[in-house]
C-alpha atoms as a PDB file:
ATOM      1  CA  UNK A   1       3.449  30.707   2.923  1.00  0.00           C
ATOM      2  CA  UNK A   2       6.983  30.369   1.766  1.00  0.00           C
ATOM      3  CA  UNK A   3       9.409  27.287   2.662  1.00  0.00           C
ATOM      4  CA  UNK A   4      13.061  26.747   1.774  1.00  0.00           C
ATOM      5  CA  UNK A   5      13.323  23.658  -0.356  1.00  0.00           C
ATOM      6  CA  UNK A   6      16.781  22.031  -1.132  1.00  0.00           C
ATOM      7  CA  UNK A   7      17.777  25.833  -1.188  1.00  0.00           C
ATOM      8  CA  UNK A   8      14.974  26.918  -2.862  1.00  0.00           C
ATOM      9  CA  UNK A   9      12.016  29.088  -1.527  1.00  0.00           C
ATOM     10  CA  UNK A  10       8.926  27.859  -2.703  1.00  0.00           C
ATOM     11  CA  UNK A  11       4.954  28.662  -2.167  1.00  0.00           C
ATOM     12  CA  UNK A  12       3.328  26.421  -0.094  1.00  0.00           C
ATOM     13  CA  UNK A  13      -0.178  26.348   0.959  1.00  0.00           C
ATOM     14  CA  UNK A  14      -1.303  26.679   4.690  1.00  0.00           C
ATOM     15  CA  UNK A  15      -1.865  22.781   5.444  1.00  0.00           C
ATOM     16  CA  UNK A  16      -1.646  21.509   2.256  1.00  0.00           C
ATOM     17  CA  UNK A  17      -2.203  17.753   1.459  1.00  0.00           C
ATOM     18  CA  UNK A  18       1.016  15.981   0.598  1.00  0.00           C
ATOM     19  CA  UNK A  19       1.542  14.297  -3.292  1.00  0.00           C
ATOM     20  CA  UNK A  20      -0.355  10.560  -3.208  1.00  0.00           C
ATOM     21  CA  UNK A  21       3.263   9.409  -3.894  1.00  0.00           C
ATOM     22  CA  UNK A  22       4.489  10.742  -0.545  1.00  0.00           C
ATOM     23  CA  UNK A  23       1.412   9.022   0.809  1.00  0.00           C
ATOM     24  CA  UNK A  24       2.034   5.854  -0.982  1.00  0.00           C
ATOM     25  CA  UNK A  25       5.938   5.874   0.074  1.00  0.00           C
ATOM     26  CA  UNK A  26       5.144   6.441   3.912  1.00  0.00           C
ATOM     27  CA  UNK A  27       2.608   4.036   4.421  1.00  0.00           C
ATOM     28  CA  UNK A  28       4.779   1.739   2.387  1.00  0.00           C
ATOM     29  CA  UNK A  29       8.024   2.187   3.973  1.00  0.00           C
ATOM     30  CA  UNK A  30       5.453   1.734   7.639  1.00  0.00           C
ATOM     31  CA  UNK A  31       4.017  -1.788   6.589  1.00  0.00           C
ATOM     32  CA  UNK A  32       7.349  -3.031   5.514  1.00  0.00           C
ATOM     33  CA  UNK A  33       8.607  -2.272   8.984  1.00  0.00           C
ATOM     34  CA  UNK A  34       6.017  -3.807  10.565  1.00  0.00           C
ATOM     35  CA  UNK A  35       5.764  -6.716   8.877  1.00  0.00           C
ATOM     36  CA  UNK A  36      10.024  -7.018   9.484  1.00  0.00           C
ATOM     37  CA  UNK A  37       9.302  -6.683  12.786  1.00  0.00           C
ATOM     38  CA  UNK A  38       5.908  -8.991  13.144  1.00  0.00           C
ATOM     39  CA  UNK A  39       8.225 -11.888  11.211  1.00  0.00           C
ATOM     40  CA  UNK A  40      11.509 -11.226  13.802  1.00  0.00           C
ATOM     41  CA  UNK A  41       8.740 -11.346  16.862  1.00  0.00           C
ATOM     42  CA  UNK A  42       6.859 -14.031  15.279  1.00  0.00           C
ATOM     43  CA  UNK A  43       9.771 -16.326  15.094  1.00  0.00           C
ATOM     44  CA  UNK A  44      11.520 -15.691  18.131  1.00  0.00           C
ATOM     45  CA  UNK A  45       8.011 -16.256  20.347  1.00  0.00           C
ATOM     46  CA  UNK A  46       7.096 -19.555  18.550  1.00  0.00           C
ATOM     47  CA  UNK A  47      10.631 -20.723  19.500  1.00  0.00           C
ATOM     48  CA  UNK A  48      10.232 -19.648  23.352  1.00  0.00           C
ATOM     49  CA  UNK A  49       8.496 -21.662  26.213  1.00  0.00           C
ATOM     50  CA  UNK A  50       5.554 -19.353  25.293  1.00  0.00           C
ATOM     51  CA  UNK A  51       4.870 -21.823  22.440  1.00  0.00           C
ATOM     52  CA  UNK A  52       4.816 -25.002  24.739  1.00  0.00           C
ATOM     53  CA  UNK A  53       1.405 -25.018  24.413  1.00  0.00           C
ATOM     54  CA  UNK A  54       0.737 -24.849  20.837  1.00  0.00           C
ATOM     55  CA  UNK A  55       3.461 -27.305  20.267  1.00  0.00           C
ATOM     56  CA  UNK A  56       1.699 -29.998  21.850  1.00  0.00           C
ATOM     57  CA  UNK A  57      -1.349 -29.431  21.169  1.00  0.00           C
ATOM     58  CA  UNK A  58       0.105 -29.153  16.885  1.00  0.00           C
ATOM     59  CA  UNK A  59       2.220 -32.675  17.919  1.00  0.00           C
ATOM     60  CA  UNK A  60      -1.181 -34.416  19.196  1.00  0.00           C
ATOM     61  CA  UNK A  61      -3.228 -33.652  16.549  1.00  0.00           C
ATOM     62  CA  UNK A  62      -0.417 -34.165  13.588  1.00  0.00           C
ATOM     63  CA  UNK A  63       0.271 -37.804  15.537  1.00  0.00           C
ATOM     64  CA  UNK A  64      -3.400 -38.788  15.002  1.00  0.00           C
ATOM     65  CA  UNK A  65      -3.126 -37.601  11.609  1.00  0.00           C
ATOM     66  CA  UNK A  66       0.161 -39.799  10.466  1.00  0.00           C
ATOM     67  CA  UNK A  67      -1.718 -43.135  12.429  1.00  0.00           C
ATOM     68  CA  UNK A  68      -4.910 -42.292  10.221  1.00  0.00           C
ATOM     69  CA  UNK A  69      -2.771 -41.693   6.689  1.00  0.00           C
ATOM     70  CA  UNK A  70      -0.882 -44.729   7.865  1.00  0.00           C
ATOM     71  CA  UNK A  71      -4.612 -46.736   8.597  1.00  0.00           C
ATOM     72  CA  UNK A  72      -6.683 -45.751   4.945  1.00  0.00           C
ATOM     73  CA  UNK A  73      -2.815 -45.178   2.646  1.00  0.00           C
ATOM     74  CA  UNK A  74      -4.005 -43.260  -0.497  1.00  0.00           C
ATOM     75  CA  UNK A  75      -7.867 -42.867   0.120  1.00  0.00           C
ATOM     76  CA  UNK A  76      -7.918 -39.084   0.833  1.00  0.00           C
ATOM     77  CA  UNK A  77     -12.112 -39.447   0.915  1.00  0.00           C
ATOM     78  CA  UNK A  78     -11.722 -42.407   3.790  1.00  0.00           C
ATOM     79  CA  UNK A  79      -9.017 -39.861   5.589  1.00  0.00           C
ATOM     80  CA  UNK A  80     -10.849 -37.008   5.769  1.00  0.00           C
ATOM     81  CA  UNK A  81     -13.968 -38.572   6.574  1.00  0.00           C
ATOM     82  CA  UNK A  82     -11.871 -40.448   9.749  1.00  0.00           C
ATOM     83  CA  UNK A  83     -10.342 -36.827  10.467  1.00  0.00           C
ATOM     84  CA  UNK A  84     -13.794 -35.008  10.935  1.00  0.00           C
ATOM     85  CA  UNK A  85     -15.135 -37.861  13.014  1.00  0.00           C
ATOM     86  CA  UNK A  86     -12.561 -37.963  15.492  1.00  0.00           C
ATOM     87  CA  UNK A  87     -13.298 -35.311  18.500  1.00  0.00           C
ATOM     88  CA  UNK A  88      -9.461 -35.359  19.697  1.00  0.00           C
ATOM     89  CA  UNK A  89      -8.152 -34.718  16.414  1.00  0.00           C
ATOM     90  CA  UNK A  90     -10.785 -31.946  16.327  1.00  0.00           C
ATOM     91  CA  UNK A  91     -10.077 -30.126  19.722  1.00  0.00           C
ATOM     92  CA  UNK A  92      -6.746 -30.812  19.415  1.00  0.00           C
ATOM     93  CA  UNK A  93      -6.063 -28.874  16.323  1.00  0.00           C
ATOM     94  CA  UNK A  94      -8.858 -26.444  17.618  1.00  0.00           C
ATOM     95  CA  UNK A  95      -6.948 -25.376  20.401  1.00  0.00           C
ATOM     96  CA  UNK A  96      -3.395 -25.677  18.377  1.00  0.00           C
ATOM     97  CA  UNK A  97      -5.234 -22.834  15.808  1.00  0.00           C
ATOM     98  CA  UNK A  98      -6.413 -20.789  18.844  1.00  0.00           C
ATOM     99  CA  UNK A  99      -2.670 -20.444  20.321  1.00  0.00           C
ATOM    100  CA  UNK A 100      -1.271 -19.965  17.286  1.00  0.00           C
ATOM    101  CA  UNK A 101      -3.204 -17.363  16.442  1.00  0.00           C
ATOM    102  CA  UNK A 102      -3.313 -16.090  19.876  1.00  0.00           C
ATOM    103  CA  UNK A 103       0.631 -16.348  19.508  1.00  0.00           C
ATOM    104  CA  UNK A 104       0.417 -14.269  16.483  1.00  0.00           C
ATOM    105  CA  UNK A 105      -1.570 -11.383  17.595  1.00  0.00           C
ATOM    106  CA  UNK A 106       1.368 -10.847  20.785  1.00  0.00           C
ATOM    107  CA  UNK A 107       3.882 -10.723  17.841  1.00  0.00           C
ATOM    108  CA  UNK A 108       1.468  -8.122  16.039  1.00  0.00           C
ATOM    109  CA  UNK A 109       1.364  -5.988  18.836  1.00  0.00           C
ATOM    110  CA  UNK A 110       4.923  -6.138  19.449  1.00  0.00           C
ATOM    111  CA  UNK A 111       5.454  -4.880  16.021  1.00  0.00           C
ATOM    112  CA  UNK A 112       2.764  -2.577  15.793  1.00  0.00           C
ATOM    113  CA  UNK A 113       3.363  -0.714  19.034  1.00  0.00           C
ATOM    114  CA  UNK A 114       7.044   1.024  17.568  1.00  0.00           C
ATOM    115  CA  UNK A 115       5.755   1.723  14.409  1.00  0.00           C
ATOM    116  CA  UNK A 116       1.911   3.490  14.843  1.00  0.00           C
ATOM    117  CA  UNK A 117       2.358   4.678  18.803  1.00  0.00           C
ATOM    118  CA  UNK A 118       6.018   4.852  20.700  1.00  0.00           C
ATOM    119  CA  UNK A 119       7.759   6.917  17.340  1.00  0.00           C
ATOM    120  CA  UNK A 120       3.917   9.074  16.816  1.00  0.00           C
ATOM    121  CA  UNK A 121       4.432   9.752  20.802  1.00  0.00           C
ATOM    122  CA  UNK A 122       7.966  10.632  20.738  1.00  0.00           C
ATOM    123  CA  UNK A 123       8.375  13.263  17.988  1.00  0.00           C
ATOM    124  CA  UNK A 124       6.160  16.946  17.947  1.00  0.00           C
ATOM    125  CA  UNK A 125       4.512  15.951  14.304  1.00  0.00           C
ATOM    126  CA  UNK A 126       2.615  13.279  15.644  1.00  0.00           C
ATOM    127  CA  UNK A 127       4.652  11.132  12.388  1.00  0.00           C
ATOM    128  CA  UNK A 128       4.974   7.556  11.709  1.00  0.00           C
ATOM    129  CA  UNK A 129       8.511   6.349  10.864  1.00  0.00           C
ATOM    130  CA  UNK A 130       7.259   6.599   7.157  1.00  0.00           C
ATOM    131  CA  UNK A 131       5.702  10.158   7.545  1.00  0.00           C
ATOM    132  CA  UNK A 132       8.800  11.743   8.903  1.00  0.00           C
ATOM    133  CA  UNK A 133      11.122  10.083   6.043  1.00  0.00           C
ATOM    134  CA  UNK A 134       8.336  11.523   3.561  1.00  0.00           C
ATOM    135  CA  UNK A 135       7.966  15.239   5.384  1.00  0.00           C
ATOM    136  CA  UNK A 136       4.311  14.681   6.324  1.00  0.00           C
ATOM    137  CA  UNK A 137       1.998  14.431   9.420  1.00  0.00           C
ATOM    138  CA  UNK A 138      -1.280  13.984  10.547  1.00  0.00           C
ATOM    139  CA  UNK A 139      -2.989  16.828  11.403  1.00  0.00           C
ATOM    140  CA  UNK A 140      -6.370  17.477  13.785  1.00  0.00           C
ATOM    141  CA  UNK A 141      -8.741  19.129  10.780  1.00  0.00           C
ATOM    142  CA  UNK A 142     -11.003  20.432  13.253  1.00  0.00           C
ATOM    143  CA  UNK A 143      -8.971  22.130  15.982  1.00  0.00           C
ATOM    144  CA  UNK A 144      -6.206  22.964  12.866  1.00  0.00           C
ATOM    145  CA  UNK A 145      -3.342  21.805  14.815  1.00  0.00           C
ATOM    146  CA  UNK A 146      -1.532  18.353  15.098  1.00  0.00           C
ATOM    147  CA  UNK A 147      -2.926  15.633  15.757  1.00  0.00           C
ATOM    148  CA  UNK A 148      -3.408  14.700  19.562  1.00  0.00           C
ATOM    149  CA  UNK A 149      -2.498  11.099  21.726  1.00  0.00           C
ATOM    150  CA  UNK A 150      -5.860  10.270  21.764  1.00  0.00           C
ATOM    151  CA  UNK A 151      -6.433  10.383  17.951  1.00  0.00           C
ATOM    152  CA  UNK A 152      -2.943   8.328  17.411  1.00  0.00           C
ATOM    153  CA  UNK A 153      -3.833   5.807  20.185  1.00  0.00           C
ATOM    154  CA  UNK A 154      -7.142   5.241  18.333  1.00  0.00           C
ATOM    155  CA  UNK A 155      -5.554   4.436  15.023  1.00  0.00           C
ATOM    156  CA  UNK A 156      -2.989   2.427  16.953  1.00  0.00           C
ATOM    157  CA  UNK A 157      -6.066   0.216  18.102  1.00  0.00           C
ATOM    158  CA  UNK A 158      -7.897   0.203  14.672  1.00  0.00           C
ATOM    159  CA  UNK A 159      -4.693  -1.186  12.825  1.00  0.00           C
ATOM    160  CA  UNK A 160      -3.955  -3.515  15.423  1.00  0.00           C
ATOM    161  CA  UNK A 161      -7.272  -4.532  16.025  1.00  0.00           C
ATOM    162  CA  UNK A 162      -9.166  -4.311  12.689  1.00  0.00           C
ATOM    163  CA  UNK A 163      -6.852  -4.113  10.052  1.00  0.00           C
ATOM    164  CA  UNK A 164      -4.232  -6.097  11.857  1.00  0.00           C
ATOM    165  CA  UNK A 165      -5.634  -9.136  13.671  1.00  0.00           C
ATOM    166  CA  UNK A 166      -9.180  -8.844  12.260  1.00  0.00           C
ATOM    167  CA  UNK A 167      -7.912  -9.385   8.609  1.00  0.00           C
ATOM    168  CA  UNK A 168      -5.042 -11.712   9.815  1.00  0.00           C
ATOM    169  CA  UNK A 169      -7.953 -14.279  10.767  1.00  0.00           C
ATOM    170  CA  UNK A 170      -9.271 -14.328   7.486  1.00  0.00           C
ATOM    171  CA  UNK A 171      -6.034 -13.808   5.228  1.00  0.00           C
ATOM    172  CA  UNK A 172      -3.224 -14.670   7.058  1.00  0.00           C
ATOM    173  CA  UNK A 173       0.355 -13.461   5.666  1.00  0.00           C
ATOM    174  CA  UNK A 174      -1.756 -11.453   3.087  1.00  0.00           C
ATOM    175  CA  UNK A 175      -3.077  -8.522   5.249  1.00  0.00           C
ATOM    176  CA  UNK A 176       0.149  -7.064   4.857  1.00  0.00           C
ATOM    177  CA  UNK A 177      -0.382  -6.807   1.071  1.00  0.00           C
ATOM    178  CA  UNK A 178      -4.060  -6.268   1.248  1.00  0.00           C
ATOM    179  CA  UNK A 179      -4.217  -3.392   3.684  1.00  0.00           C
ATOM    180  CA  UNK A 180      -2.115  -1.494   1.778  1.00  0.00           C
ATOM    181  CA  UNK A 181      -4.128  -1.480  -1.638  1.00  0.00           C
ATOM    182  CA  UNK A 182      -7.432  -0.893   0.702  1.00  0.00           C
ATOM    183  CA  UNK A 183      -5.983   2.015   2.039  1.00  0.00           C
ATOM    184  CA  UNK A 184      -4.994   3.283  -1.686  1.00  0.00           C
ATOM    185  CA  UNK A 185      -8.263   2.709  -2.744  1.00  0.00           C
ATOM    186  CA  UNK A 186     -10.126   4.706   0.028  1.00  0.00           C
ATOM    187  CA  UNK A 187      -7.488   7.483  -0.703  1.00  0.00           C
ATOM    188  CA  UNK A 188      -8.226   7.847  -4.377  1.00  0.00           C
ATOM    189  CA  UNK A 189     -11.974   7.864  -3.982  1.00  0.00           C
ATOM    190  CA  UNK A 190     -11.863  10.279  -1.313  1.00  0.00           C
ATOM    191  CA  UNK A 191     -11.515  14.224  -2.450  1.00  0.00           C
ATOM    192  CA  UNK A 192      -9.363  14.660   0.458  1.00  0.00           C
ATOM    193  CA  UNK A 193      -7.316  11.977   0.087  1.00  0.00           C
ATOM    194  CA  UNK A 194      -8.664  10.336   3.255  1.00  0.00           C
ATOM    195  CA  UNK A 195      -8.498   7.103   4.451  1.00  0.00           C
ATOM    196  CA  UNK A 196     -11.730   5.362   6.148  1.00  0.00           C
ATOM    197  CA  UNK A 197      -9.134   5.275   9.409  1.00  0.00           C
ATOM    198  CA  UNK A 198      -8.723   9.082   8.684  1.00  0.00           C
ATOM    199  CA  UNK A 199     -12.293  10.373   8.737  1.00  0.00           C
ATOM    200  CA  UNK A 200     -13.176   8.514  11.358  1.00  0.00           C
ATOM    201  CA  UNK A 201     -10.266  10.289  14.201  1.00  0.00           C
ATOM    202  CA  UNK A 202     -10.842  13.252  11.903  1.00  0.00           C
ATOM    203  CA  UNK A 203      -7.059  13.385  10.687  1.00  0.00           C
ATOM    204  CA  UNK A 204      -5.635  14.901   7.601  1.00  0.00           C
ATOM    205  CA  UNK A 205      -2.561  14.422   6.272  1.00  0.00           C
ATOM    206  CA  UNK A 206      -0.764  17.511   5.479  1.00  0.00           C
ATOM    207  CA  UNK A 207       3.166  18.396   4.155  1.00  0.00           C
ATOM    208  CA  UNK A 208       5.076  19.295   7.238  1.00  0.00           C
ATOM    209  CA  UNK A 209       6.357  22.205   5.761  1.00  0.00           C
ATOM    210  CA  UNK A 210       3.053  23.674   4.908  1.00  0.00           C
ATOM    211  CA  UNK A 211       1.294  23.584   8.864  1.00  0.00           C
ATOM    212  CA  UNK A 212      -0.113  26.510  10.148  1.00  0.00           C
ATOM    213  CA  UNK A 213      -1.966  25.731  13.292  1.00  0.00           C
ATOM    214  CA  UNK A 214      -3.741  28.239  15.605  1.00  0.00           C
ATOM    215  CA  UNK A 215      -0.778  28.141  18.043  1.00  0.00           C
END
């Protein structure tokens, strides 16, 4: 098929997978944005009444901590040893982790929601923020059409859910440097350049230009 390209018609294929630059840029340009967004939401909900709870519990267990520094000075073996015994310095910074993590996932969804399901819902192509600045989509392999809600509101869930809060738990701050490279690798050793995310909602990404669905 034939597309006009900064006023020049060029051969595309029917569906054709974009450059793994393209690929790199969008998903780029998407985590970025989220991760903006997850710091901006992250911030302004530890600073609201929300965070009433964590605060106190964090203030009751960093209270017992100072009195127990204060109690054995420089001996960090007869600290930690004190620390570990003490069941209210344990389910007080228990509970302080558990809100503050549960504090942390509303910000993630906050920031995640935009990004990988309002924008996908509100344009034709299906497109993340960073696949419609790159010219590509996601596309429904199968039926050989675009992608439909229930394959976006899947992936919506997986990134949130797995990628997102899953990896947060173990890495912290670093998901949004580690998902990135994960996905890159799954690309390159994939023949179709397909993510794990992709086979499994049965998406392809194709250049915008180049779709040909059945309709």
């Amino acid at each position: 098929m034939k597309a006009e390209v900064q006023g020049k018609t060029i051969e595309i294929e029917p569906n054709s997978k974009p450059y793994l630059l393209k690929r790199i840029i969008a998903d780029g340009f998407d985590t970025v944005l989220i991760f903006g967004l997850f710091m901006l939401f992250a911030a302004l909900i530890m600073r609201s009444p929300a965070a009433n709870v964590y605060n106190g519990h964090y203030e009751r267990y960093t209270a017992i901590e100072q009195e127990v520094k204060a109690a054995y000075g420089s001996d960090a073996a007869a600290i930690t040893e004190a620390l570990n015994g003490n069941r209210e310095y344990l389910d007080e910074r228990f509970s302080a982790e558990l809100h503050g993590y549960l504090l942390k996932a509303s910000a993630g969804l906050l920031a995640t929601f935009p990004v990988l399901l309002a924008t996908p819902f509100l344009n034709k192509n299906r497109a993340t923020p960073g696949k419609l600045m790159t010219g590509i989509m996601p596309f429904h392999e199968r039926r050989q059409r675009q992608a439909v809600w229930y394959q976006i509101f899947f992936r919506f869930l997986f990134v949130f859910l797995i990628d997102g809060m899953g990896l947060y738990l173990l890495t912290g701050i670093w998901t949004f440097v580690l998902v990135p490279v994960l996905r890159l690798i799954e690309i390159l050793c994939s023949r179709k350049d397909k993510t794990i995310l992709d086979m499994m909602t049965g998406i392809l990404i194709i250049e915008k230009l180049s779709y040909n669905g059945i309709n």
